[in-house]
Protein backbone atom coordinates (compact mmCIF):
# COMPACT_ATOMS: atom_id res chain seq x y z
CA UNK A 1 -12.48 -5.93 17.24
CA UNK A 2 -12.50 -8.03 14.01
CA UNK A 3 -15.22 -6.04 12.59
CA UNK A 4 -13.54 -3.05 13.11
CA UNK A 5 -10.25 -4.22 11.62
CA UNK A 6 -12.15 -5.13 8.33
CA UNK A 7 -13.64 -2.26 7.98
CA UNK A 8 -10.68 -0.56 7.92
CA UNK A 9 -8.97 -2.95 5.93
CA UNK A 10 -11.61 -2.15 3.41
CA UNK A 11 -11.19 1.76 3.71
CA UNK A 12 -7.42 1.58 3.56
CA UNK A 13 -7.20 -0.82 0.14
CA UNK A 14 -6.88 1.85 -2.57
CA UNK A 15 -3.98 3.31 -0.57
CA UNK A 16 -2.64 -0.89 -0.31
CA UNK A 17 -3.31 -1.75 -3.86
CA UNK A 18 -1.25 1.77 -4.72
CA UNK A 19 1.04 1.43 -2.12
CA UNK A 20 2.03 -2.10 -3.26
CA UNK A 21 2.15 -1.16 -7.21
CA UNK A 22 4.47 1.80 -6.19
CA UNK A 23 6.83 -0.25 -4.76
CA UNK A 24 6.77 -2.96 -7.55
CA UNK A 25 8.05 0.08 -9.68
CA UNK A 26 10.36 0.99 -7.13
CA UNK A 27 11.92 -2.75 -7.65
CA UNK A 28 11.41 -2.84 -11.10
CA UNK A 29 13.72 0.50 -11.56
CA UNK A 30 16.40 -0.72 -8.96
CA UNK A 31 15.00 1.80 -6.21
CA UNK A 32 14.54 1.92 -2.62
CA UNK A 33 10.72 2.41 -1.38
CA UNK A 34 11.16 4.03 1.68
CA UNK A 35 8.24 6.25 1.05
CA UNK A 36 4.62 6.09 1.10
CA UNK A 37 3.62 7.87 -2.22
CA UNK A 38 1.86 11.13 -1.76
């Protein structure tokens, strides 16, 4: 359900937004982001 989809969307952004920036410095330094950052 959309609701439930947002909501989660919304609980899971931090781990996006960090997610994403890790793998800009993955691309930045010529690297391979294979992995979620722990």
């Amino acid at each position: 359900d959309g609701k439930d989809l947002s909501r989660y969307a919304e609980e899971q952004w931090p781990n996006l937004v960090a997610y994403s920036r890790f793998c800009d410095d993955c691309v930045t330094s010529e690297e391979k982001c294979g992995n979620w950052p722990t």
